[in-house]
C-alpha atoms as a PDB file:
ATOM      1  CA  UNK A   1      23.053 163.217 -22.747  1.00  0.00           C
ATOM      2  CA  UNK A   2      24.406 166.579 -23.360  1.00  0.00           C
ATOM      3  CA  UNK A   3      22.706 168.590 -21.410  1.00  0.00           C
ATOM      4  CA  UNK A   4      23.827 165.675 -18.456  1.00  0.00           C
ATOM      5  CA  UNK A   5      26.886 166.300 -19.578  1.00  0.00           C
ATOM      6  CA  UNK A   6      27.296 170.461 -19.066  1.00  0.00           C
ATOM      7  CA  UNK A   7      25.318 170.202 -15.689  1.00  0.00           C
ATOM      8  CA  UNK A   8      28.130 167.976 -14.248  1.00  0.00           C
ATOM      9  CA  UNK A   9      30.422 170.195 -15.637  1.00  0.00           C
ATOM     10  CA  UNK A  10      29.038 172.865 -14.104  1.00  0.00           C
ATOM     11  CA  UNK A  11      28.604 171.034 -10.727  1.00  0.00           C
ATOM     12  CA  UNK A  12      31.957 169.893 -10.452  1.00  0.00           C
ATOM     13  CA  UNK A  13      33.715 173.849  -9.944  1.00  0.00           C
ATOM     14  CA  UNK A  14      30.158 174.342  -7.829  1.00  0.00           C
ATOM     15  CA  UNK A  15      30.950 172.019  -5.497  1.00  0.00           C
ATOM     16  CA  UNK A  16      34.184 172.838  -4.671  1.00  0.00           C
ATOM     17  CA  UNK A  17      33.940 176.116  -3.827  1.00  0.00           C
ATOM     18  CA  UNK A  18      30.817 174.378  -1.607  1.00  0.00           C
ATOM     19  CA  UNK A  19      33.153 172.699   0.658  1.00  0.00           C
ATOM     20  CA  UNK A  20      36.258 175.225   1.123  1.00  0.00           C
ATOM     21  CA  UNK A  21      35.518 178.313  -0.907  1.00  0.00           C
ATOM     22  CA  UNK A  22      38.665 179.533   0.617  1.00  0.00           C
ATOM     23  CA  UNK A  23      42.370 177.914   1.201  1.00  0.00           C
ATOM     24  CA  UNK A  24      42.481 175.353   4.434  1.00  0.00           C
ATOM     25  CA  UNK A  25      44.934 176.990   6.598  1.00  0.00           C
ATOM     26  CA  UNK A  26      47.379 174.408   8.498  1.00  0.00           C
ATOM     27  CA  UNK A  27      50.135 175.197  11.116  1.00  0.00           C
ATOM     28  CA  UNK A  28      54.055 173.872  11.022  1.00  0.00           C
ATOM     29  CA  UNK A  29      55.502 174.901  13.879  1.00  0.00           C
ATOM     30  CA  UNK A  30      58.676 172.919  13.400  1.00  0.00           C
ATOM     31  CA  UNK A  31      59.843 169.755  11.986  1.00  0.00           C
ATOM     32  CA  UNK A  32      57.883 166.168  13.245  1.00  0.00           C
ATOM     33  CA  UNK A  33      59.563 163.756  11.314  1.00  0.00           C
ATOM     34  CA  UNK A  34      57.971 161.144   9.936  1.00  0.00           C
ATOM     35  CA  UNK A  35      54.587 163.188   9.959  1.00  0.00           C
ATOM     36  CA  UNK A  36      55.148 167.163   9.190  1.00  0.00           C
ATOM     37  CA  UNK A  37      58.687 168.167   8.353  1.00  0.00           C
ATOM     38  CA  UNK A  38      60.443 170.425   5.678  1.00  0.00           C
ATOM     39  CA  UNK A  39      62.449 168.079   3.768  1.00  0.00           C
ATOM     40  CA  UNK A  40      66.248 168.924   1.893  1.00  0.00           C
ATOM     41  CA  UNK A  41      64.652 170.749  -0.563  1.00  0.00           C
ATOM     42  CA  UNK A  42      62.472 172.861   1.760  1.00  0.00           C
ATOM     43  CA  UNK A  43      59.618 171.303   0.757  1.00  0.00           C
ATOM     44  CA  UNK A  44      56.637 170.629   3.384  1.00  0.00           C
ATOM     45  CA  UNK A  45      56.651 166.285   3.380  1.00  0.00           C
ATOM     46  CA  UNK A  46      55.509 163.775   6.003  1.00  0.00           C
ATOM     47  CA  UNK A  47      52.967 161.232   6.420  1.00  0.00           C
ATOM     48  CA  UNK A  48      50.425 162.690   7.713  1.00  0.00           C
ATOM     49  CA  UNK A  49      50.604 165.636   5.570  1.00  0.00           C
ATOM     50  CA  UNK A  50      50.546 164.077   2.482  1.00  0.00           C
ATOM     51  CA  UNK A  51      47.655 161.977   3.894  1.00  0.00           C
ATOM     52  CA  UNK A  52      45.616 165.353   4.450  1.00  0.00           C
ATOM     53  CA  UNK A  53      46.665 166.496   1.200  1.00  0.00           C
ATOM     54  CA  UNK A  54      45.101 163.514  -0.770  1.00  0.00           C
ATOM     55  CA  UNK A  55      41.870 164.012   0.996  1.00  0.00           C
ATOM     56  CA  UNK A  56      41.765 167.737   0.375  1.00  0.00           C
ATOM     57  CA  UNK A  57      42.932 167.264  -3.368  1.00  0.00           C
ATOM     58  CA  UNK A  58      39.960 164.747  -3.982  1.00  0.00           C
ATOM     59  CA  UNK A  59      37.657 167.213  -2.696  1.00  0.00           C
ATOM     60  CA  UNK A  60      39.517 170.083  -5.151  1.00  0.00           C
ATOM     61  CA  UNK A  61      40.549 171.996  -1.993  1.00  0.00           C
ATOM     62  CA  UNK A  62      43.520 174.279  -1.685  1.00  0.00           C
ATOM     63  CA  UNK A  63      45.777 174.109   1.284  1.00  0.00           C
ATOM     64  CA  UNK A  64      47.947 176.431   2.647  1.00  0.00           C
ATOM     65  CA  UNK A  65      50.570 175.870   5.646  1.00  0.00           C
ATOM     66  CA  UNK A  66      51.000 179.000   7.925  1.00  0.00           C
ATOM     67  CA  UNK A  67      54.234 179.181  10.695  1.00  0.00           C
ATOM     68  CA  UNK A  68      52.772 179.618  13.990  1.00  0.00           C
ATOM     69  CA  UNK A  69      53.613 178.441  17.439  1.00  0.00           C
ATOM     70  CA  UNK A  70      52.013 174.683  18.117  1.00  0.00           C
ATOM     71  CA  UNK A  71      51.053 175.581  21.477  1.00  0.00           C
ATOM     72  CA  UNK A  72      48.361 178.506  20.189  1.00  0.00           C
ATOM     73  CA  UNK A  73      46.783 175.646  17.779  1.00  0.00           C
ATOM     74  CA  UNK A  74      43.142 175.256  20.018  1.00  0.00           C
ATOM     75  CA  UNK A  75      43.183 178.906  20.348  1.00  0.00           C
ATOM     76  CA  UNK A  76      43.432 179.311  16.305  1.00  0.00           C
ATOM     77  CA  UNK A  77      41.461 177.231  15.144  1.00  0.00           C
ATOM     78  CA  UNK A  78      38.332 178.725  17.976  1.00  0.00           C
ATOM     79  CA  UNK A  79      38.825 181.790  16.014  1.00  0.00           C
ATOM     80  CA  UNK A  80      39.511 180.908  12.386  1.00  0.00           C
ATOM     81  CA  UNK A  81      42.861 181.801  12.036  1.00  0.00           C
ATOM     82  CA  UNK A  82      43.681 177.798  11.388  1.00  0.00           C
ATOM     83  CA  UNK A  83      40.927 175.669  10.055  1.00  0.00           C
ATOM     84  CA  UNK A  84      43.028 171.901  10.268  1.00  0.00           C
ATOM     85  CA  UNK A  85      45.326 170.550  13.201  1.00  0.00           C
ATOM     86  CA  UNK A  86      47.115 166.877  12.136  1.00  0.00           C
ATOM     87  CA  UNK A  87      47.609 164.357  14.849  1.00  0.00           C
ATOM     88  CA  UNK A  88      44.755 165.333  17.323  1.00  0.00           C
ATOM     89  CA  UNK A  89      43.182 162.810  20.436  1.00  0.00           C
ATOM     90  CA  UNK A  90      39.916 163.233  20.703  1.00  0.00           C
ATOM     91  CA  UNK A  91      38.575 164.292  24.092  1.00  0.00           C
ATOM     92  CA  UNK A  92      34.875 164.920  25.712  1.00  0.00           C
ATOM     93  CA  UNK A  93      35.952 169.009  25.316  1.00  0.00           C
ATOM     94  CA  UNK A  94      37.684 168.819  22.282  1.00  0.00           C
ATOM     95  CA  UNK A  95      34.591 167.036  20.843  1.00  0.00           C
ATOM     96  CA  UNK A  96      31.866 170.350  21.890  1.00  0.00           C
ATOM     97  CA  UNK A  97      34.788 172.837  20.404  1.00  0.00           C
ATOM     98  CA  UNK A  98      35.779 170.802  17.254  1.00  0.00           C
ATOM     99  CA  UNK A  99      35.042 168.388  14.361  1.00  0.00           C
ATOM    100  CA  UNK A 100      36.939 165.515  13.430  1.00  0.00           C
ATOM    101  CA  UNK A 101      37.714 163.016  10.717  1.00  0.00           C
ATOM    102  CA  UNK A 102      37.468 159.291  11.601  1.00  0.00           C
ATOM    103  CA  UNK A 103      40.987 158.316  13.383  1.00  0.00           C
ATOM    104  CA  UNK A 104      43.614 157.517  10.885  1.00  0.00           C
ATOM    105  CA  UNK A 105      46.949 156.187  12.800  1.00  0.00           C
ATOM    106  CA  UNK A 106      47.555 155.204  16.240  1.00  0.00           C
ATOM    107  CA  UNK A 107      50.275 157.079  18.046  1.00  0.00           C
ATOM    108  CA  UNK A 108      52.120 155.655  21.164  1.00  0.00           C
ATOM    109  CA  UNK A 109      53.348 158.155  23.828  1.00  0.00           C
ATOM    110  CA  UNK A 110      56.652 157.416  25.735  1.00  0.00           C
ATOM    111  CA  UNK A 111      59.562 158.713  27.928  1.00  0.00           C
ATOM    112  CA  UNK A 112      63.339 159.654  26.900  1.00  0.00           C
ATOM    113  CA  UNK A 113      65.927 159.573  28.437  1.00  0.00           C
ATOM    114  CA  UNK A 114      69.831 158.964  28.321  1.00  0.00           C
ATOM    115  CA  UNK A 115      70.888 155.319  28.636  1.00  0.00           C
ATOM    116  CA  UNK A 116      73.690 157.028  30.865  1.00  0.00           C
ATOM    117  CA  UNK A 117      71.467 157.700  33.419  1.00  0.00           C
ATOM    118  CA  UNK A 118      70.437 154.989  35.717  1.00  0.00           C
ATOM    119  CA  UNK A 119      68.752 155.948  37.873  1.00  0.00           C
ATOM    120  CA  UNK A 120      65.726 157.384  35.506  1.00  0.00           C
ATOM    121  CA  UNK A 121      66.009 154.151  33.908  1.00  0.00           C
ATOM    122  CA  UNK A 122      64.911 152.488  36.502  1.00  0.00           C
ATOM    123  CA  UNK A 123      61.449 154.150  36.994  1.00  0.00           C
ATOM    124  CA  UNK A 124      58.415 153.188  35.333  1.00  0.00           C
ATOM    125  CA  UNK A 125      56.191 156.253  34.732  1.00  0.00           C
ATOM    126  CA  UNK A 126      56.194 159.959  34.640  1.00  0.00           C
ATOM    127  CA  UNK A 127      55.178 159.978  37.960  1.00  0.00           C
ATOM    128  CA  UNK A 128      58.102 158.085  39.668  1.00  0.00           C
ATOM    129  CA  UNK A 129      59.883 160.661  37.485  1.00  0.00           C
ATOM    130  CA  UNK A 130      58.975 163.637  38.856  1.00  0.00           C
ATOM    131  CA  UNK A 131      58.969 162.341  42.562  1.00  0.00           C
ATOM    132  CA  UNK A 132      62.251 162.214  42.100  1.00  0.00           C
ATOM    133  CA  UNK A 133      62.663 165.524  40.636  1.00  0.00           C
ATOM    134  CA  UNK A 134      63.487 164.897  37.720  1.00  0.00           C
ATOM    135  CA  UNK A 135      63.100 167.127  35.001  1.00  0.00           C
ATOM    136  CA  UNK A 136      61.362 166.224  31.952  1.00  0.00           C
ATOM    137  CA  UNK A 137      60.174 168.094  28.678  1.00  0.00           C
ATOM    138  CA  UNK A 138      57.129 168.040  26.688  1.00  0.00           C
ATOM    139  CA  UNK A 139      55.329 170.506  24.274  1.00  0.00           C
ATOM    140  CA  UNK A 140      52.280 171.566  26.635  1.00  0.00           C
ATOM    141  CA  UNK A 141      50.364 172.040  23.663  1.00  0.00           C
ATOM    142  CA  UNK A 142      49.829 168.357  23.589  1.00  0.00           C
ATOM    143  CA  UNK A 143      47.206 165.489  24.581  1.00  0.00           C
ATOM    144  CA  UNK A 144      49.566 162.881  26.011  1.00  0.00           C
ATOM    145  CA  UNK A 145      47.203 160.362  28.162  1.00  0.00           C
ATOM    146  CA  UNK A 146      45.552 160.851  31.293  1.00  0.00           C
ATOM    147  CA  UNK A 147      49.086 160.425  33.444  1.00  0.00           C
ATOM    148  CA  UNK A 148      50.558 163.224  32.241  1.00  0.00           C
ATOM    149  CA  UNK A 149      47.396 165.165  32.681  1.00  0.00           C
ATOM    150  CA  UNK A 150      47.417 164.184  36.285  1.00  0.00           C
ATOM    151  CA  UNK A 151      51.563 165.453  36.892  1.00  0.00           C
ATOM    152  CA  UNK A 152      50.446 168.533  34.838  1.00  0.00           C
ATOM    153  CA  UNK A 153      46.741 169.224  37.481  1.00  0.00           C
ATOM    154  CA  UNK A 154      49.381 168.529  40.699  1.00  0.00           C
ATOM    155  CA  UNK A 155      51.795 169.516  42.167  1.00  0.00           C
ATOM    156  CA  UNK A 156      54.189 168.526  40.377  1.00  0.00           C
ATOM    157  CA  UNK A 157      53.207 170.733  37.654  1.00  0.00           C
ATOM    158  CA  UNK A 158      56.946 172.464  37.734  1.00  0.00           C
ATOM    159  CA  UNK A 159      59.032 169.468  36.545  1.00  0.00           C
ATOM    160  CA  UNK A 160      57.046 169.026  33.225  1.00  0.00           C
ATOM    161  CA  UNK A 161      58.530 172.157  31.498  1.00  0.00           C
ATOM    162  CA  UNK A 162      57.218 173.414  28.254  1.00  0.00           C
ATOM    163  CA  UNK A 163      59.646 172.781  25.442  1.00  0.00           C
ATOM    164  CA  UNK A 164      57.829 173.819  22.100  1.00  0.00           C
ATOM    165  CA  UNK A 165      59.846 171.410  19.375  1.00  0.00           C
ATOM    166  CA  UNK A 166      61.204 167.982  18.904  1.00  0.00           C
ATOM    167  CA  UNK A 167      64.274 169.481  17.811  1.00  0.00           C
ATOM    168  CA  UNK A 168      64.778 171.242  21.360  1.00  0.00           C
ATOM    169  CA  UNK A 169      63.775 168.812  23.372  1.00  0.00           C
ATOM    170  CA  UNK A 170      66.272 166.080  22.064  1.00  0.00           C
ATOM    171  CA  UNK A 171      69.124 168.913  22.245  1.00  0.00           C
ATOM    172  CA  UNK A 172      68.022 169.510  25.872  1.00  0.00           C
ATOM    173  CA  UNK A 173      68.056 166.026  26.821  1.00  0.00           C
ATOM    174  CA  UNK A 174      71.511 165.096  24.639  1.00  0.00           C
ATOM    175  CA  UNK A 175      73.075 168.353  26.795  1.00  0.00           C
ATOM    176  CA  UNK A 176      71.541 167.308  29.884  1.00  0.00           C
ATOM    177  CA  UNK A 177      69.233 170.623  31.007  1.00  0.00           C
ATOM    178  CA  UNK A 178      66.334 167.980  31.202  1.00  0.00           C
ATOM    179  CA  UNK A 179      66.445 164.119  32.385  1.00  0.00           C
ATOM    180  CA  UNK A 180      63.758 162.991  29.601  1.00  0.00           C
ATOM    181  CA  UNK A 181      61.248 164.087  27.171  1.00  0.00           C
ATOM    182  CA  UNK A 182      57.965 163.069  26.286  1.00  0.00           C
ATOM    183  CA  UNK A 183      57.003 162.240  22.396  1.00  0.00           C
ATOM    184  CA  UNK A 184      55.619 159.933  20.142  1.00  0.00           C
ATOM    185  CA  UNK A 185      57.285 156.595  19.576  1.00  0.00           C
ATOM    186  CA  UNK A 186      57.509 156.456  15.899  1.00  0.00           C
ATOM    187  CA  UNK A 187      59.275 160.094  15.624  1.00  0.00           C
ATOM    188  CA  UNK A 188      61.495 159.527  18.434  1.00  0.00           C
ATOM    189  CA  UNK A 189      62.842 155.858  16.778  1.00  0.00           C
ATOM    190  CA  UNK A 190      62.899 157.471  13.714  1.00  0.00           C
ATOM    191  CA  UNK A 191      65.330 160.035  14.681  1.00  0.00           C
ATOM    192  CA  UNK A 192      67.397 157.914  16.115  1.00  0.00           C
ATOM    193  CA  UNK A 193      67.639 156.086  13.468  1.00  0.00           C
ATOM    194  CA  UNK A 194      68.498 158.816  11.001  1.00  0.00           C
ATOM    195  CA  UNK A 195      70.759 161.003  13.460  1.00  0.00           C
ATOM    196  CA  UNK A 196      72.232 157.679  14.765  1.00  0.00           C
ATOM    197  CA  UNK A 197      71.647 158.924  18.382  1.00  0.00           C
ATOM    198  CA  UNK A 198      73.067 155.550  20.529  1.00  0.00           C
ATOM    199  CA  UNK A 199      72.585 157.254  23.475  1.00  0.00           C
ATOM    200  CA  UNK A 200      69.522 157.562  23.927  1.00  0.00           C
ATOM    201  CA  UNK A 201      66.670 154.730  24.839  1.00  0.00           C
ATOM    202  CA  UNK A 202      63.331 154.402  25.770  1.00  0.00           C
ATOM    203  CA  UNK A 203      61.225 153.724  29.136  1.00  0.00           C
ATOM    204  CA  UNK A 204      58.927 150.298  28.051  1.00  0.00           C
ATOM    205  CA  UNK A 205      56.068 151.191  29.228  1.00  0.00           C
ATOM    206  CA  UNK A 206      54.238 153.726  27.199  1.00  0.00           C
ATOM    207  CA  UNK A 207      52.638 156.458  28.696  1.00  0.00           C
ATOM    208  CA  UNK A 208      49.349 156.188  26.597  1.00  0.00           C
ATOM    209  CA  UNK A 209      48.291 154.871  23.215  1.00  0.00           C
ATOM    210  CA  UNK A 210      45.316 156.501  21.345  1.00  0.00           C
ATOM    211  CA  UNK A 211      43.792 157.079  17.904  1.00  0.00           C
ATOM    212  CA  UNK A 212      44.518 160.500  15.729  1.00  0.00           C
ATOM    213  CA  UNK A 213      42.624 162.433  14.127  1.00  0.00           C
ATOM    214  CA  UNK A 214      42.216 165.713  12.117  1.00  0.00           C
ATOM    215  CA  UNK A 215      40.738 168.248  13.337  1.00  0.00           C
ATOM    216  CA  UNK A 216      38.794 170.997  12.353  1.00  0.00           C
ATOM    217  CA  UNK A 217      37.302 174.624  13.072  1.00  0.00           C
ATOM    218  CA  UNK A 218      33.943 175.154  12.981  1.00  0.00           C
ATOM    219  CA  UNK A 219      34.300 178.811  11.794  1.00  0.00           C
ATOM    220  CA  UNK A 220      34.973 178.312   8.185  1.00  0.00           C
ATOM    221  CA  UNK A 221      34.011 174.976   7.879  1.00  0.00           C
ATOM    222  CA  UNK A 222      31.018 173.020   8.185  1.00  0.00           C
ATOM    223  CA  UNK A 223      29.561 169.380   9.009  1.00  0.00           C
ATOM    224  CA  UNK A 224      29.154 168.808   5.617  1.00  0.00           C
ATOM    225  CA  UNK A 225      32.857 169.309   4.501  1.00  0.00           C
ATOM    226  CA  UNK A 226      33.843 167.077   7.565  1.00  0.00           C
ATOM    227  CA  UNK A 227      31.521 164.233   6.298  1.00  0.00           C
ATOM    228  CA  UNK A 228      32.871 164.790   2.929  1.00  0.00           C
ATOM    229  CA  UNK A 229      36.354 164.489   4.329  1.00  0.00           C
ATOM    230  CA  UNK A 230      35.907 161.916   5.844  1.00  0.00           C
ATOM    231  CA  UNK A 231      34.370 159.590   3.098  1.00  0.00           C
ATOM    232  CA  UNK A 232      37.501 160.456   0.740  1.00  0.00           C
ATOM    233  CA  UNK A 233      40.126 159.526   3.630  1.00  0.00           C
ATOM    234  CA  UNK A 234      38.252 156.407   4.003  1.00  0.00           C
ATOM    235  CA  UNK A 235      38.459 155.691   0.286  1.00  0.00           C
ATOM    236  CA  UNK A 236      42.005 156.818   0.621  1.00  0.00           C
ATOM    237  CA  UNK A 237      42.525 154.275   3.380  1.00  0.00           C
ATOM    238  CA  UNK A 238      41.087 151.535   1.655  1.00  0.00           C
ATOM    239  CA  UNK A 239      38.186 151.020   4.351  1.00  0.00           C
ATOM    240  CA  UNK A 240      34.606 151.923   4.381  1.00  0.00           C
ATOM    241  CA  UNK A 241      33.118 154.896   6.117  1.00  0.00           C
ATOM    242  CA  UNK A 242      31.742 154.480   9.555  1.00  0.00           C
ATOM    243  CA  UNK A 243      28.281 155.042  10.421  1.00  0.00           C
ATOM    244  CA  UNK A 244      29.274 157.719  12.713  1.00  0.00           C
ATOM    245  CA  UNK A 245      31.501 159.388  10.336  1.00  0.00           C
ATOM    246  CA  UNK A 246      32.403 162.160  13.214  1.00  0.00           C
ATOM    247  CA  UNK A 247      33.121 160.523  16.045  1.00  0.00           C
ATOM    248  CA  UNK A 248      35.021 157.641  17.722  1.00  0.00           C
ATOM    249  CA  UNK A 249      35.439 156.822  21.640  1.00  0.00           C
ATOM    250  CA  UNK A 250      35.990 159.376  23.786  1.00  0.00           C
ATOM    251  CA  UNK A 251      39.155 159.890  26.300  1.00  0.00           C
ATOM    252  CA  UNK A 252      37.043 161.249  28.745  1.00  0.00           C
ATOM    253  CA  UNK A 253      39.010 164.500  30.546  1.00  0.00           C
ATOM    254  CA  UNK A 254      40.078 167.994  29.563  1.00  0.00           C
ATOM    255  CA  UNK A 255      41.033 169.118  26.312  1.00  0.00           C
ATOM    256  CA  UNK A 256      44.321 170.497  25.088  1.00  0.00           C
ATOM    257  CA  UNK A 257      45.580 171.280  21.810  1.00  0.00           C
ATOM    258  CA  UNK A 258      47.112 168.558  18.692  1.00  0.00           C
ATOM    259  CA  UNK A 259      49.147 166.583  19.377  1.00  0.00           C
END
């Protein structure tokens, strides 16, 4: 019984350093309320964080946050600079260049725009929009449904302007530079709801609706951390691992990074 004792003992540090002998570097590359923000007292918070952190902590790994633009994510994490992105889709590309934890939230994709302006109010989708040159913001770093990826491969291409933060992109529309943005529901309502910002609304119809996931570099991490991962988020989540720990459906078309 002793000796069972000391070998687990010595197993526990072992393994470990197994799964992430070093720090897992993360990127913040501005506030995402409810998911990734610095909060009053400049301390990283949000959902998804702290859902990443639970996971890591149960596996006794370290992380550390590094400030880097959002739009460079895919490129860091092919060359190790970043190991973890938070909110990712999972596409056919993204799948050959990347591994994944099982999806862990949905996340809804819509347009703002000023409940001033008519006329954008009375289009449907992005693509109405920008027929009618309007101008509308997004972080191109982003997955945001196979619409957008359409405006963004025609074109159209010009009136989808790269606008790297939330933050920006809601000053931009409140000052009128742009005629809408493109986010996720859930931070969008949720800063309104803070900030009190009546006048702004939202288009109905989402723009696309998909499963997130984390995901990972291959360079300094392996399949067997993933799996790992993966079996304390589902613990965490209160469900029970899939059989295909790695993988969920596929949006089928090109890859971009988080988000």
């Amino acid at each position: 019984m002793r000796l069972l004792l000391i070998l687990c003992l010595i197993a526990g540090p072992g393994l470990a350093q197994t799964f992430c002998p070093h720090p897992i570097n993360l990127v913040f590359s501005g506030d995402w309320y409810p998911y990734f923000y610095l909060d009053k007292q400049g301390q990283y918070s949000g959902r998804d964080l702290e859902l990443l952190r639970k996971g890591l902590m149960r596996m006794d790994c370290e992380l550390a946050i590094l400030h880097l633009p959002e739009r460079r994510i895919s490129a860091d994490l092919l060359s190790g600079r970043v190991d973890v992105a938070i909110a990712a889709t999972l596409t056919e590309q993204r799948q050959k260049q990347f591994m994944f934890s099982i999806p862990y939230r949905l996340q809804t994709i819509v347009l703002v725009y000023r409940k001033s302006d008519r006329q954008t109010a009375a289009l449907d989708t992005i693509l109405d929009l920008v027929q009618q040159n309007k101008l509308v913001a997004l972080n191109r770093g982003g997955w945001y449904g196979h619409e957008v990826a359409a405006v963004l491969d025609s074109k159209w291409a010009r009136q989808l302007m790269h606008v790297e933060t939330f933050a920006s992109r809601l000053e931009l529309l409140r000052r009128g530079r742009v005629d809408a943005f493109i986010d996720d529901k859930d931070t969008v309502l949720a800063e309104m709801q803070r900030n009190g910002l009546t006048d702004l609304a939202l288009i109905t119809r989402p723009l696309d609706i998909a499963e997130q996931h984390y995901m990972f570099s291959k360079i300094n991490l392996d399949e067997a951390f993933v799996t790992e991962f993966n079996r304390q988020l589902s613990i965490i989540m209160g469900e029970r691992p899939p059989k295909s720990a790695r993988f969920s459906p596929l949006h089928p078309l090109q890859s971009v990074p988080a988000h």
